[in-house]
PDB file of N, CA and C in Angstrom:
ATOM      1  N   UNK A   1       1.253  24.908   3.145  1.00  0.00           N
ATOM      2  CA  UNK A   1       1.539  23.480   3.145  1.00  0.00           C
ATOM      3  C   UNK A   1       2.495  23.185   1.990  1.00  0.00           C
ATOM      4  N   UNK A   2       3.696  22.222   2.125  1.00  0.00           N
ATOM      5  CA  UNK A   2       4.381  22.196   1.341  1.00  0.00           C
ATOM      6  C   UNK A   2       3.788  21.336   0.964  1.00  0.00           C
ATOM      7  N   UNK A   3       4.958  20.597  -0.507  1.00  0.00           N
ATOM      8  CA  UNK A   3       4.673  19.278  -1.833  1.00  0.00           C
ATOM      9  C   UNK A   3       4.830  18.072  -0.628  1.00  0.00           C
ATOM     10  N   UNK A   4       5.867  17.932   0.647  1.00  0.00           N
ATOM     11  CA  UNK A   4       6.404  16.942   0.986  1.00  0.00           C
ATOM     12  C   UNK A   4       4.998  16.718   1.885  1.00  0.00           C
ATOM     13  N   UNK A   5       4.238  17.682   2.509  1.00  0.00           N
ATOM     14  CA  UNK A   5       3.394  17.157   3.843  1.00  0.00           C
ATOM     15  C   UNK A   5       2.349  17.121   2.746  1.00  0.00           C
ATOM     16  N   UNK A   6       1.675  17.221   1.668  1.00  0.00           N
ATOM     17  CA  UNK A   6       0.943  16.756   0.633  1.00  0.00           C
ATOM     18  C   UNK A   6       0.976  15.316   0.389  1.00  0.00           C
ATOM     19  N   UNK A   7       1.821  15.011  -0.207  1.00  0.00           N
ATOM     20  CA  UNK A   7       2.748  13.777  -0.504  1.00  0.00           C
ATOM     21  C   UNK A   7       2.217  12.757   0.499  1.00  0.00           C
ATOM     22  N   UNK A   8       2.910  13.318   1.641  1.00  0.00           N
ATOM     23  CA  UNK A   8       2.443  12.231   3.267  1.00  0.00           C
ATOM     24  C   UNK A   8       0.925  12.132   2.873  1.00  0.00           C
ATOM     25  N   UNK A   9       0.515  12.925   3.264  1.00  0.00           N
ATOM     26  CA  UNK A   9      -1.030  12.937   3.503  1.00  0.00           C
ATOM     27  C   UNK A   9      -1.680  11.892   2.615  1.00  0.00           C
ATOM     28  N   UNK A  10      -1.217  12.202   1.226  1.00  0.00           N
ATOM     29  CA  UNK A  10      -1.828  11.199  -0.115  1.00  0.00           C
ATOM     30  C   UNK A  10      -2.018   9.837   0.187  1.00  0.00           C
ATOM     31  N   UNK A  11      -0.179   9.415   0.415  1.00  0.00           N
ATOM     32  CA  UNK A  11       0.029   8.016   0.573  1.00  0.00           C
ATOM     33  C   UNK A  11      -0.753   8.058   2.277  1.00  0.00           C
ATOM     34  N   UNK A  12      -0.548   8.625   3.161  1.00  0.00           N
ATOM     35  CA  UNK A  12      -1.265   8.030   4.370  1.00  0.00           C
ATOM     36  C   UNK A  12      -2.299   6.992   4.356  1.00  0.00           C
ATOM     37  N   UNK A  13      -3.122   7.731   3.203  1.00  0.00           N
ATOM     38  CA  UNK A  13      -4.816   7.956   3.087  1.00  0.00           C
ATOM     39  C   UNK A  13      -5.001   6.981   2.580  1.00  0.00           C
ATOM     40  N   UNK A  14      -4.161   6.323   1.610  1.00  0.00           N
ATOM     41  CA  UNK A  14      -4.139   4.962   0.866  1.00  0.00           C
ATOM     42  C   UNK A  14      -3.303   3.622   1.364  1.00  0.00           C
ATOM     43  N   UNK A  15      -3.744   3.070   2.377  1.00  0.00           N
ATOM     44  CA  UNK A  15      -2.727   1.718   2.938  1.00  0.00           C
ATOM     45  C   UNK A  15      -2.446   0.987   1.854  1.00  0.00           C
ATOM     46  N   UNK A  16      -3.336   0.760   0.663  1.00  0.00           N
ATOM     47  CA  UNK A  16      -2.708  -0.542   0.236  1.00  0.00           C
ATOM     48  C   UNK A  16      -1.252   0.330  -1.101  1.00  0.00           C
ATOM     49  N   UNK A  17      -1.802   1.762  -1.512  1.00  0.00           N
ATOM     50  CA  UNK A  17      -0.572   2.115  -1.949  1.00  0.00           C
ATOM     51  C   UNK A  17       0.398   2.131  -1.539  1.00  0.00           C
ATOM     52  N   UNK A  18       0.227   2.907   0.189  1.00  0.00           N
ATOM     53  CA  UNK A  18       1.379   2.462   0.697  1.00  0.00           C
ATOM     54  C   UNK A  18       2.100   1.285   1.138  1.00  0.00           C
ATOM     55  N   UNK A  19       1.245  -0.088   1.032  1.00  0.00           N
ATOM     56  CA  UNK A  19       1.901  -1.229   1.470  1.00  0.00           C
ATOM     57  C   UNK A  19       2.546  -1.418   0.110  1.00  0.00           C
ATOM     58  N   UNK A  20       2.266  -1.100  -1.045  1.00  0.00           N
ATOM     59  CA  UNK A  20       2.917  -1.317  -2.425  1.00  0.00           C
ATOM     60  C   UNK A  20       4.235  -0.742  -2.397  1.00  0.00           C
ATOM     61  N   UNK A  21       4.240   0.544  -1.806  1.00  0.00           N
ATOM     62  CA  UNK A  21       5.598   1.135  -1.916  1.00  0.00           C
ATOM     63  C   UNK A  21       6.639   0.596  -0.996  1.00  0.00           C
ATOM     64  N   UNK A  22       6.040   0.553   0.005  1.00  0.00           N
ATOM     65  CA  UNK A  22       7.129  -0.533   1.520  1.00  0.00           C
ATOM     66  C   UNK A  22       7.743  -1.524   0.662  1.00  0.00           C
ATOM     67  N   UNK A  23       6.881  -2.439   0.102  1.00  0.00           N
ATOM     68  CA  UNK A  23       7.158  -4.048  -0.567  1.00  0.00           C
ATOM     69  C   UNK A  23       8.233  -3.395  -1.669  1.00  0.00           C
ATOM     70  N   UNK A  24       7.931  -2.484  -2.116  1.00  0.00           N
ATOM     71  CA  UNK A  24       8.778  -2.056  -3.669  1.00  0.00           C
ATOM     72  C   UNK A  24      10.035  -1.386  -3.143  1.00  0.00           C
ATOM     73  N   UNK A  25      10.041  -0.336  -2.151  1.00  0.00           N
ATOM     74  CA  UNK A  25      11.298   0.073  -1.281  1.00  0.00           C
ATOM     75  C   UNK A  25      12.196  -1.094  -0.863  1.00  0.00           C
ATOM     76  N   UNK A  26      11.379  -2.372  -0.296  1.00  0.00           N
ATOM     77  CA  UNK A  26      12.475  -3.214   0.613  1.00  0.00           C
ATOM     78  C   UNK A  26      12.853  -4.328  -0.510  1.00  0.00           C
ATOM     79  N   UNK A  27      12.527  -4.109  -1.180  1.00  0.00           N
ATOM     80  CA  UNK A  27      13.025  -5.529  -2.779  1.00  0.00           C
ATOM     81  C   UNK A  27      14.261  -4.336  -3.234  1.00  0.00           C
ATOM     82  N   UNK A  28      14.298  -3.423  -3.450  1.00  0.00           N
ATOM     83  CA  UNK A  28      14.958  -2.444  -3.843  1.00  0.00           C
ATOM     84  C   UNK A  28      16.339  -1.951  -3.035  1.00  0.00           C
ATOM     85  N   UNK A  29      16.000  -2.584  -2.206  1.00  0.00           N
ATOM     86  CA  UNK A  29      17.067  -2.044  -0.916  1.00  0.00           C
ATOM     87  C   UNK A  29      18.293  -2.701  -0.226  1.00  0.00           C
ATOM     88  N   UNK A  30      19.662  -2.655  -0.339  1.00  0.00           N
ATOM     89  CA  UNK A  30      20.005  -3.278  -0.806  1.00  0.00           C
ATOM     90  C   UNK A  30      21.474  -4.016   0.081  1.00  0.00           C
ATOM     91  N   UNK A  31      20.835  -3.566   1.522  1.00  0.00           N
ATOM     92  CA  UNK A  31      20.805  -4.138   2.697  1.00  0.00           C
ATOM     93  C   UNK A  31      20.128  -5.151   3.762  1.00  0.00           C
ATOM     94  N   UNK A  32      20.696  -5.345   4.544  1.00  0.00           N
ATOM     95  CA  UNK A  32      19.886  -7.045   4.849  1.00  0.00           C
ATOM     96  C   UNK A  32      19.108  -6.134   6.024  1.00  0.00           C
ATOM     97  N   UNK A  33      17.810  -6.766   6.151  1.00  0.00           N
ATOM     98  CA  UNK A  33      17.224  -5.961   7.611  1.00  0.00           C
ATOM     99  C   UNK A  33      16.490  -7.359   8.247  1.00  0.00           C
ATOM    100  N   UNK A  34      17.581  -7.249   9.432  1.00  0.00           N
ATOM    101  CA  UNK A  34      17.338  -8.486  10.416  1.00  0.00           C
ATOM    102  C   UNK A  34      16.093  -8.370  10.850  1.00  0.00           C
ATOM    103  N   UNK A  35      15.387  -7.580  11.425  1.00  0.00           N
ATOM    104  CA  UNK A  35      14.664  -7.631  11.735  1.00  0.00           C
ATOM    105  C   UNK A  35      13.165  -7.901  11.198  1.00  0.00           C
ATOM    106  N   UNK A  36      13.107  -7.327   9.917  1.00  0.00           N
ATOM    107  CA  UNK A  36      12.206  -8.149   8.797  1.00  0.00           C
ATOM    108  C   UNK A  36      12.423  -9.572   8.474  1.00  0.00           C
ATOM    109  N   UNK A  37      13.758  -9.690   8.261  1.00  0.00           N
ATOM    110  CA  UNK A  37      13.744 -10.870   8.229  1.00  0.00           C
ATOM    111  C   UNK A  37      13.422 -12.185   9.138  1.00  0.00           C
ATOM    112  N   UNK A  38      13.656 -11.164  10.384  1.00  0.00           N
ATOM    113  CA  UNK A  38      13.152 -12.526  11.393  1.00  0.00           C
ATOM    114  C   UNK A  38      11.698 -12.381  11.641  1.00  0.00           C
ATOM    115  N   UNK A  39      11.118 -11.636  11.347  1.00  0.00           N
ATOM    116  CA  UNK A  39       9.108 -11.425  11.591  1.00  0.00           C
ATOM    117  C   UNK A  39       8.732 -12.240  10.340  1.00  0.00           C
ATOM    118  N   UNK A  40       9.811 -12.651   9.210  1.00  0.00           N
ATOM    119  CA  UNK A  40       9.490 -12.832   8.338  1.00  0.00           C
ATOM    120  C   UNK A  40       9.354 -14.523   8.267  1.00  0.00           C
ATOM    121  N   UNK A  41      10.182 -14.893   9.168  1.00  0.00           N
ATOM    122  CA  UNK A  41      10.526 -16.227   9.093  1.00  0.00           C
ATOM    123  C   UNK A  41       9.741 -17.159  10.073  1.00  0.00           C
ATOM    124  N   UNK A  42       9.342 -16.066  11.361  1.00  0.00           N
ATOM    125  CA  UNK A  42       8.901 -16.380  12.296  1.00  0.00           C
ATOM    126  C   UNK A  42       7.164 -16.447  11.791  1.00  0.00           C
ATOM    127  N   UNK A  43       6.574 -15.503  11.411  1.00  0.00           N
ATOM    128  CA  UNK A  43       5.608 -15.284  10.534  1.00  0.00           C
ATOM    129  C   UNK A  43       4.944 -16.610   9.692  1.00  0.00           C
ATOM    130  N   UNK A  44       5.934 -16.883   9.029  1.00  0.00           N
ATOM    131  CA  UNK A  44       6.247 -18.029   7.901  1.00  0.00           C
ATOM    132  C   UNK A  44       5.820 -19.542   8.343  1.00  0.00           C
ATOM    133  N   UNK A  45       6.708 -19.724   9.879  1.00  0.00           N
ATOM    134  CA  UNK A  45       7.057 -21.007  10.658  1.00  0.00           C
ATOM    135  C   UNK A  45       5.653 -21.719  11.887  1.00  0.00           C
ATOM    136  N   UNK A  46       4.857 -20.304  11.383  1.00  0.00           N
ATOM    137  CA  UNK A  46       3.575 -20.636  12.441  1.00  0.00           C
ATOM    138  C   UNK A  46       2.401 -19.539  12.052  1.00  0.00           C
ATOM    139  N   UNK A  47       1.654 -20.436  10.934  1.00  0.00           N
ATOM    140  CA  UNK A  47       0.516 -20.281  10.792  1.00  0.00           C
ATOM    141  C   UNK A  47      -0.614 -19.702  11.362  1.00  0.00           C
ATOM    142  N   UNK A  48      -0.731 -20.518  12.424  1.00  0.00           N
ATOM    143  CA  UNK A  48      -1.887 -20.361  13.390  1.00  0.00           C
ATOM    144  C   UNK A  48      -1.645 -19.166  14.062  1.00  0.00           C
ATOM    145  N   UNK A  49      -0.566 -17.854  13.954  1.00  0.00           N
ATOM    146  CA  UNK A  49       0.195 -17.830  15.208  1.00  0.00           C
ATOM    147  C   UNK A  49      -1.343 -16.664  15.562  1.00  0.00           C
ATOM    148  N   UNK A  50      -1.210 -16.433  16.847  1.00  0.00           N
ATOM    149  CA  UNK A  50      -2.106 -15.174  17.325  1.00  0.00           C
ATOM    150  C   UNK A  50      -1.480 -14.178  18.023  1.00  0.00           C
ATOM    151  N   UNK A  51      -1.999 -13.100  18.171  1.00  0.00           N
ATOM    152  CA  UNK A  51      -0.899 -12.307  18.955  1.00  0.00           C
ATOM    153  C   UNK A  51      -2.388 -10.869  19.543  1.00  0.00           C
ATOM    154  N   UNK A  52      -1.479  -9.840  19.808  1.00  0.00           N
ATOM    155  CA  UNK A  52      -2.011  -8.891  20.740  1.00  0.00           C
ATOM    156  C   UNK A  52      -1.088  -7.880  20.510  1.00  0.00           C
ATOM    157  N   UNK A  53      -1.855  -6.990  19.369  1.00  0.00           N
ATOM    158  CA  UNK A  53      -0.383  -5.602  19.495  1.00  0.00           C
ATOM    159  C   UNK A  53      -1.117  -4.431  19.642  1.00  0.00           C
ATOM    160  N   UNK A  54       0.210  -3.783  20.853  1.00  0.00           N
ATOM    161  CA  UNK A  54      -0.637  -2.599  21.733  1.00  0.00           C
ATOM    162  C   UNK A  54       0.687  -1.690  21.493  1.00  0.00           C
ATOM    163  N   UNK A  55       0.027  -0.389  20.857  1.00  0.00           N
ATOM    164  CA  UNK A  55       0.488   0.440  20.371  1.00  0.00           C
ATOM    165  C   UNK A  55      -0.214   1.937  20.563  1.00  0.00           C
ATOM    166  N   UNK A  56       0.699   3.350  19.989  1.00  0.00           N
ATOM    167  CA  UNK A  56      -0.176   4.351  20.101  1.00  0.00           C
ATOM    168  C   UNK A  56      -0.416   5.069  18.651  1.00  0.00           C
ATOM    169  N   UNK A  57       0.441   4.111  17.845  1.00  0.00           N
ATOM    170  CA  UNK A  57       0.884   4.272  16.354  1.00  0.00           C
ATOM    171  C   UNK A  57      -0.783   4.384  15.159  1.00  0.00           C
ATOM    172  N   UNK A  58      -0.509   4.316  14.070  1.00  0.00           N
ATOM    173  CA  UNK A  58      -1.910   4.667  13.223  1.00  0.00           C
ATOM    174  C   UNK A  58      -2.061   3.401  12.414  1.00  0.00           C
ATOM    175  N   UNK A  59      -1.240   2.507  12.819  1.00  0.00           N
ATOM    176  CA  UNK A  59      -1.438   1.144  12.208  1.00  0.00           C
ATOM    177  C   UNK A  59      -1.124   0.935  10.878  1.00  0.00           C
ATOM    178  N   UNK A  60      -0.367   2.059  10.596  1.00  0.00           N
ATOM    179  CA  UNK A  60       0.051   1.766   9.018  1.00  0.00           C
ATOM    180  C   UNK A  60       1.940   2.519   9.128  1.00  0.00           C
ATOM    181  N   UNK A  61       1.829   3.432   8.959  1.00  0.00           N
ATOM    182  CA  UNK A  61       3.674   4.015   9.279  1.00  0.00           C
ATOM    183  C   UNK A  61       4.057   3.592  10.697  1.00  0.00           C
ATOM    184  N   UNK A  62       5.495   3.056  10.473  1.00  0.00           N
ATOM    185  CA  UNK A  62       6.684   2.313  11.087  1.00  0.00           C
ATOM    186  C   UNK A  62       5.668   1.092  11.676  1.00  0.00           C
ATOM    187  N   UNK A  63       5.251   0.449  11.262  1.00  0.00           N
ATOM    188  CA  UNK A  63       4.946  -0.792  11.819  1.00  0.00           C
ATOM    189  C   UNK A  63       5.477  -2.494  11.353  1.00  0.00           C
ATOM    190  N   UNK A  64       5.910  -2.485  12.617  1.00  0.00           N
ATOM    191  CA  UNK A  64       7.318  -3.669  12.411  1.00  0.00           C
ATOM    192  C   UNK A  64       6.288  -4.654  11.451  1.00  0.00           C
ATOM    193  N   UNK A  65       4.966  -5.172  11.314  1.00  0.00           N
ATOM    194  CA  UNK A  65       4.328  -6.298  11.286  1.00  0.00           C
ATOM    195  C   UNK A  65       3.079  -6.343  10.213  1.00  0.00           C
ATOM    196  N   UNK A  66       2.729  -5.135  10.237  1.00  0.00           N
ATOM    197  CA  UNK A  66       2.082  -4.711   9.407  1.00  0.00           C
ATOM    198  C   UNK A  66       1.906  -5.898   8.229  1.00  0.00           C
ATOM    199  N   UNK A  67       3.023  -5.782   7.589  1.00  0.00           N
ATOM    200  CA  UNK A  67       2.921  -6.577   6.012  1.00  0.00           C
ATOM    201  C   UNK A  67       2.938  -8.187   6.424  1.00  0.00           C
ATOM    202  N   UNK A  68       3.030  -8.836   7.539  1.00  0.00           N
ATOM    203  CA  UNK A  68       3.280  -9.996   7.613  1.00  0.00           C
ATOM    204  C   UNK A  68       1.454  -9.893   8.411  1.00  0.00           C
ATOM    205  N   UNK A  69       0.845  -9.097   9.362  1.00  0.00           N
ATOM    206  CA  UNK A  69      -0.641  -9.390   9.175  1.00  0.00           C
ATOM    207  C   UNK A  69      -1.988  -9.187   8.205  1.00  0.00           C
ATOM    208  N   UNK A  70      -1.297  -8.653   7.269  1.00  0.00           N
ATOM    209  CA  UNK A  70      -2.309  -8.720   5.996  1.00  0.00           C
ATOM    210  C   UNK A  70      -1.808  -9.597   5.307  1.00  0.00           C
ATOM    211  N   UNK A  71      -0.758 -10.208   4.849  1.00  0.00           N
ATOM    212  CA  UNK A  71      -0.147 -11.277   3.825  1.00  0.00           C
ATOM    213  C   UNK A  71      -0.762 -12.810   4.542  1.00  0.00           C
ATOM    214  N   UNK A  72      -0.627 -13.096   6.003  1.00  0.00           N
ATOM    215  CA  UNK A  72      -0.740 -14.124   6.748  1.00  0.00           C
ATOM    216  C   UNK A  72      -2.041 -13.972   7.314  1.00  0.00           C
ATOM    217  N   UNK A  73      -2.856 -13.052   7.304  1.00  0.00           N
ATOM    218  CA  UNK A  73      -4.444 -12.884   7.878  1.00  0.00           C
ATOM    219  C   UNK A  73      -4.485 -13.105   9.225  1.00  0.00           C
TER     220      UNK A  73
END
């Protein structure tokens, strides 16, 4: 096993480290990403909102929404 699939494994294991590093990567970054930005706004503009997400993903890596359903509950 290499340092890099170590590494993964660590942060996997820890969501809220890894939601620390996402938030600290995308303040850092130094391109516009439309698409955050519009979950972001949309997110923002409706409170109440509810939704239904069907996926085959682990609920934490590449997830468009992730940080806008723990920030917004």
């Amino acid at each position: 096993m290499n340092i890099t699939r170590e590494v993964k494994d660590y942060i996997g294991n820890r969501p809220a480290f890894y939601d620390m590093l996402k938030r600290t990567k995308r303040r850092l970054h130094l391109e516009a990403d439309q698409t955050y930005d519009g979950f972001d706004q949309f997110s923002r503009a409706h409170p109440r909102l509810r939704f239904v997400q069907i996926g085959a993903a682990d609920g934490l890596r590449n997830d468009p929404i992730r940080e806008f359903v723990l920030r917004d509950k």
